[in-house]
N, C-alpha and C. Protein backbone atom coordinates (compact mmCIF):
# COMPACT_ATOMS: atom_id res chain seq x y z
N UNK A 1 11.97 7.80 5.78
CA UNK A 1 11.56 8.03 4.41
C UNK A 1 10.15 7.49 4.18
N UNK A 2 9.30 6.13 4.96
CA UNK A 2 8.90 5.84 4.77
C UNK A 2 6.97 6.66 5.23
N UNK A 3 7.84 7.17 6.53
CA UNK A 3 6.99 7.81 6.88
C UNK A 3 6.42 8.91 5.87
N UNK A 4 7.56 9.77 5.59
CA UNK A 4 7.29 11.25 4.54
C UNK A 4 6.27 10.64 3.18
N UNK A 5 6.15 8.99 2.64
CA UNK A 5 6.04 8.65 1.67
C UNK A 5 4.22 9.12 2.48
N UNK A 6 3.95 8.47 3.60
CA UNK A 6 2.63 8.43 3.60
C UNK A 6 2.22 9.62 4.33
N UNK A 7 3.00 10.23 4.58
CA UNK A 7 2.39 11.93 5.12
C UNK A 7 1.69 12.32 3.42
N UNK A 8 2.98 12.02 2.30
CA UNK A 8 2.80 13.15 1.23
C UNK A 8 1.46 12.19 0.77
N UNK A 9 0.78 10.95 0.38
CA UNK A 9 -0.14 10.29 0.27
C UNK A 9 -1.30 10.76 0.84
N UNK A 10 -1.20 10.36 2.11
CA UNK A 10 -2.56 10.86 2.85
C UNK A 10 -3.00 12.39 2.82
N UNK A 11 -2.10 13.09 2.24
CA UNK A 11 -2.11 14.93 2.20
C UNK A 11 -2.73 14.93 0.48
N UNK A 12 -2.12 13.92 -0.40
CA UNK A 12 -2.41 14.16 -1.95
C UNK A 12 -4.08 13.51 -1.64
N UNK A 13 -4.32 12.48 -0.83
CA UNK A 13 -5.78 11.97 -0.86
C UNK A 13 -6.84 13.11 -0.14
N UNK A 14 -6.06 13.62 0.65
CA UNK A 14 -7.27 14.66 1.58
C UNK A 14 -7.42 15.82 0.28
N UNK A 15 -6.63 16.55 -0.48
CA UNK A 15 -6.80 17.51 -1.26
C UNK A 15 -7.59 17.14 -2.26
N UNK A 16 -7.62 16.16 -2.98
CA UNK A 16 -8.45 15.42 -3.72
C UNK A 16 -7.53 14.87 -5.05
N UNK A 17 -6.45 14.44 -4.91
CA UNK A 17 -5.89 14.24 -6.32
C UNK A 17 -6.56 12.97 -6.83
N UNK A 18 -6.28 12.86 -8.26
CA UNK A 18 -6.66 11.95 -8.81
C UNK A 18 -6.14 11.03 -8.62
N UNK A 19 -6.68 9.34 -9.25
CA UNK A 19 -5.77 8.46 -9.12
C UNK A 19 -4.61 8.10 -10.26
N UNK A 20 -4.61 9.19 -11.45
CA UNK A 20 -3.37 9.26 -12.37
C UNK A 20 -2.58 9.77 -11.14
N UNK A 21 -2.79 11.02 -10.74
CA UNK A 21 -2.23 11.53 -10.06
C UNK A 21 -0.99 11.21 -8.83
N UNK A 22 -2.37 10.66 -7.86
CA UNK A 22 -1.05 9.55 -7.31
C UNK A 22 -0.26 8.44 -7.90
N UNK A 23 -0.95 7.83 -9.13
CA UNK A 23 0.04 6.53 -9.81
C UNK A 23 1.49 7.46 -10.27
N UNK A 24 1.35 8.89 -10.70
CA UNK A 24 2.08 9.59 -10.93
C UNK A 24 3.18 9.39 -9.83
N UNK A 25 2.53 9.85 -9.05
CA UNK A 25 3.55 10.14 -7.53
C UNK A 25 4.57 8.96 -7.17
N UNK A 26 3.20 8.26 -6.91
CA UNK A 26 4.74 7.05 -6.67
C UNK A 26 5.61 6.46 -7.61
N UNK A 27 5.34 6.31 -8.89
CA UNK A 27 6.29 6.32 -9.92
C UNK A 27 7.37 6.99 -9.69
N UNK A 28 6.88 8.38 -9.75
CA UNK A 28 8.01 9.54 -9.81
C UNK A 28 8.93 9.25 -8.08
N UNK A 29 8.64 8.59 -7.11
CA UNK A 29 9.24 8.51 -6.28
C UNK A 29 9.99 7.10 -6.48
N UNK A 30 9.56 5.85 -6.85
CA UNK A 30 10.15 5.12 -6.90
C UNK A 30 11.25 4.91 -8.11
N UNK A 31 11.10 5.96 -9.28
CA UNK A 31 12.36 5.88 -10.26
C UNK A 31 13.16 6.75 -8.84
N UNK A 32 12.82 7.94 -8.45
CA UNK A 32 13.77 8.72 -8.08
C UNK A 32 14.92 7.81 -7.05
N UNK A 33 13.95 6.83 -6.36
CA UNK A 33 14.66 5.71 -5.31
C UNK A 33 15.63 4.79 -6.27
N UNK A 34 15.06 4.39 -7.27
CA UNK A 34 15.87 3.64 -8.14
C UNK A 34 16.98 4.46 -8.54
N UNK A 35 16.83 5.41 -8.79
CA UNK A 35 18.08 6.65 -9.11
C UNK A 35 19.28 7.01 -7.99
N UNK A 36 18.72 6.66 -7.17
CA UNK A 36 19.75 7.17 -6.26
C UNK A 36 20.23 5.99 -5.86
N UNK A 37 19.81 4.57 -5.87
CA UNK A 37 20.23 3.46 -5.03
C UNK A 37 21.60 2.36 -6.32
N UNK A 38 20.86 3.56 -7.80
CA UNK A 38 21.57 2.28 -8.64
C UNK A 38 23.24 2.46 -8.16
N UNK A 39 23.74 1.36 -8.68
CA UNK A 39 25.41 1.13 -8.79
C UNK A 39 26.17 1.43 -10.02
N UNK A 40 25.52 0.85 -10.91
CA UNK A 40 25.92 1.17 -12.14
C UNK A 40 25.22 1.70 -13.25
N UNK A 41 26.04 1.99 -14.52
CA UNK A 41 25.36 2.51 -15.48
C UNK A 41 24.08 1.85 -15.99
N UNK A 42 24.61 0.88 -16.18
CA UNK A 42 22.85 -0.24 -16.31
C UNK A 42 22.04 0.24 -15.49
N UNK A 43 22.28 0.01 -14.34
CA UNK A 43 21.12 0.32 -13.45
C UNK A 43 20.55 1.55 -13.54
N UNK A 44 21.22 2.81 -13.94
CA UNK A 44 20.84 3.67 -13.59
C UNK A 44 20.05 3.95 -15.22
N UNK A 45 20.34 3.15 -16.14
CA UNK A 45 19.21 3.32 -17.02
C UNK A 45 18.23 2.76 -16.99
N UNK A 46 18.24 1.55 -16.33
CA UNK A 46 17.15 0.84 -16.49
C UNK A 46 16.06 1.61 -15.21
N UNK A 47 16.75 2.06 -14.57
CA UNK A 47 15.82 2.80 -13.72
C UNK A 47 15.06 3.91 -14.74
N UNK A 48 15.61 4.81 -15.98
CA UNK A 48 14.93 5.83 -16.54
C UNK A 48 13.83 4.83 -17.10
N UNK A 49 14.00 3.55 -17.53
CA UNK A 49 13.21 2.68 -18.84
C UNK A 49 12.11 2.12 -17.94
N UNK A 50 11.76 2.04 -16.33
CA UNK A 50 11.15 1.30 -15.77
C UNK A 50 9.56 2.34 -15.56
N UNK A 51 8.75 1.31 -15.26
CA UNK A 51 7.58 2.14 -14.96
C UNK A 51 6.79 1.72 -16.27
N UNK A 52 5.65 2.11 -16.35
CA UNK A 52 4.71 1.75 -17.16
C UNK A 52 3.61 2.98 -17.32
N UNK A 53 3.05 3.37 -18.54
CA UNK A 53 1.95 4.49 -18.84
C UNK A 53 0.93 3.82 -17.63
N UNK A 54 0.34 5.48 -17.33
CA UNK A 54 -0.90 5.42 -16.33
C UNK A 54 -2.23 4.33 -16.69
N UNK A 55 -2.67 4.49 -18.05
CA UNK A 55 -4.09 3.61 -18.60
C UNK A 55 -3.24 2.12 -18.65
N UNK A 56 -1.76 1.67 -19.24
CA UNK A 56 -1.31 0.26 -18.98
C UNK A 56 -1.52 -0.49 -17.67
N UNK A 57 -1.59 0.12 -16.69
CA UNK A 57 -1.32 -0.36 -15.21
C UNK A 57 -3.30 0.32 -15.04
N UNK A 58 -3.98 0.68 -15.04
CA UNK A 58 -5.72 0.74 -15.00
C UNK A 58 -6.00 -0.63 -15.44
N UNK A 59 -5.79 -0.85 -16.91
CA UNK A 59 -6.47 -1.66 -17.35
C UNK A 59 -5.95 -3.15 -16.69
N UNK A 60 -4.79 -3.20 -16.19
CA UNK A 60 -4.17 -4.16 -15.81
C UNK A 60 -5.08 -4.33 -14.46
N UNK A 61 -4.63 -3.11 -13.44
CA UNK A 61 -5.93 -3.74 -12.28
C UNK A 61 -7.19 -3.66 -12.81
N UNK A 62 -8.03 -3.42 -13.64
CA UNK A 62 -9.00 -3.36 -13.69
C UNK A 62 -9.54 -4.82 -14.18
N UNK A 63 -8.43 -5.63 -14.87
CA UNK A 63 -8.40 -7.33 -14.90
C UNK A 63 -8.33 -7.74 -13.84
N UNK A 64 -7.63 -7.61 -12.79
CA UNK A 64 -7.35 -8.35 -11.56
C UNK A 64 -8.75 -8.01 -10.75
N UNK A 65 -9.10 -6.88 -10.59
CA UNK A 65 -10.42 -6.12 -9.94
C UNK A 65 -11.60 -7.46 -10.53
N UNK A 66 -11.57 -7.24 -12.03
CA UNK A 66 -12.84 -8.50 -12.24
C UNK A 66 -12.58 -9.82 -12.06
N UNK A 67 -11.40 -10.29 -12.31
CA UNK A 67 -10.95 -11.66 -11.81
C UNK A 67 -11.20 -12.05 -10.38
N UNK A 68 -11.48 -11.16 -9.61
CA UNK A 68 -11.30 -11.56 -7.62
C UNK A 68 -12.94 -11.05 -7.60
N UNK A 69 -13.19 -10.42 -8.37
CA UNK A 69 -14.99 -10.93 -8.54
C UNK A 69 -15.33 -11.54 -8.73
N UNK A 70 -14.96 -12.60 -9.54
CA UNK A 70 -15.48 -13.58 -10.64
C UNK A 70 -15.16 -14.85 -9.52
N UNK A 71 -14.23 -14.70 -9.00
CA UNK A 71 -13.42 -15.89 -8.00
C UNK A 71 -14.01 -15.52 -6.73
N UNK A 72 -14.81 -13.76 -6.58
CA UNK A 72 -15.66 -13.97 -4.99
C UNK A 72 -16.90 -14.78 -5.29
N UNK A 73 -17.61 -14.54 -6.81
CA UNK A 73 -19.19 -14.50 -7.10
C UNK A 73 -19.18 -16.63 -6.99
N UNK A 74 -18.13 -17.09 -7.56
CA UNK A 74 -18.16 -18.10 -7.45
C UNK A 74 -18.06 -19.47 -5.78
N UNK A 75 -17.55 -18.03 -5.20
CA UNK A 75 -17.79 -19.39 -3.47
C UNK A 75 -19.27 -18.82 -2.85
């Protein structure tokens, strides 16, 4: 499985997708993993409730991105 994950990756990067695009992808693969692995009803909702909007998770690395600047510019 793990393999197919980075065939379909390295095939979405050569075509040119965006990076919504792939944040898309693996989302949509890792609820689908969460979907199939839950046990119970909980789980299998909390798998629909998990994940986060595309610009929530940007702006989030885009803090961490300037923080490990700020922590390179300083040594």
């Amino acid at each position: 499985m793990l393999r197919l994950v980075t065939v379909v990756f390295v095939l979405a990067v050569a075509i040119g997708c965006s990076n919504r695009e792939l944040y898309q992808l693996g989302q949509g693969y890792q609820k689908s993993d969460c979907i199939q692995n839950a046990q119970s009803g909980e789980e299998f909702q909390n798998c629909h409730q998990a994940g986060k909007p595309y610009q929530e998770y940007k702006k989030e690395r885009e803090a961490v991105v300037e923080s490990q600047k700020s922590e390179g510019d300083k040594r």
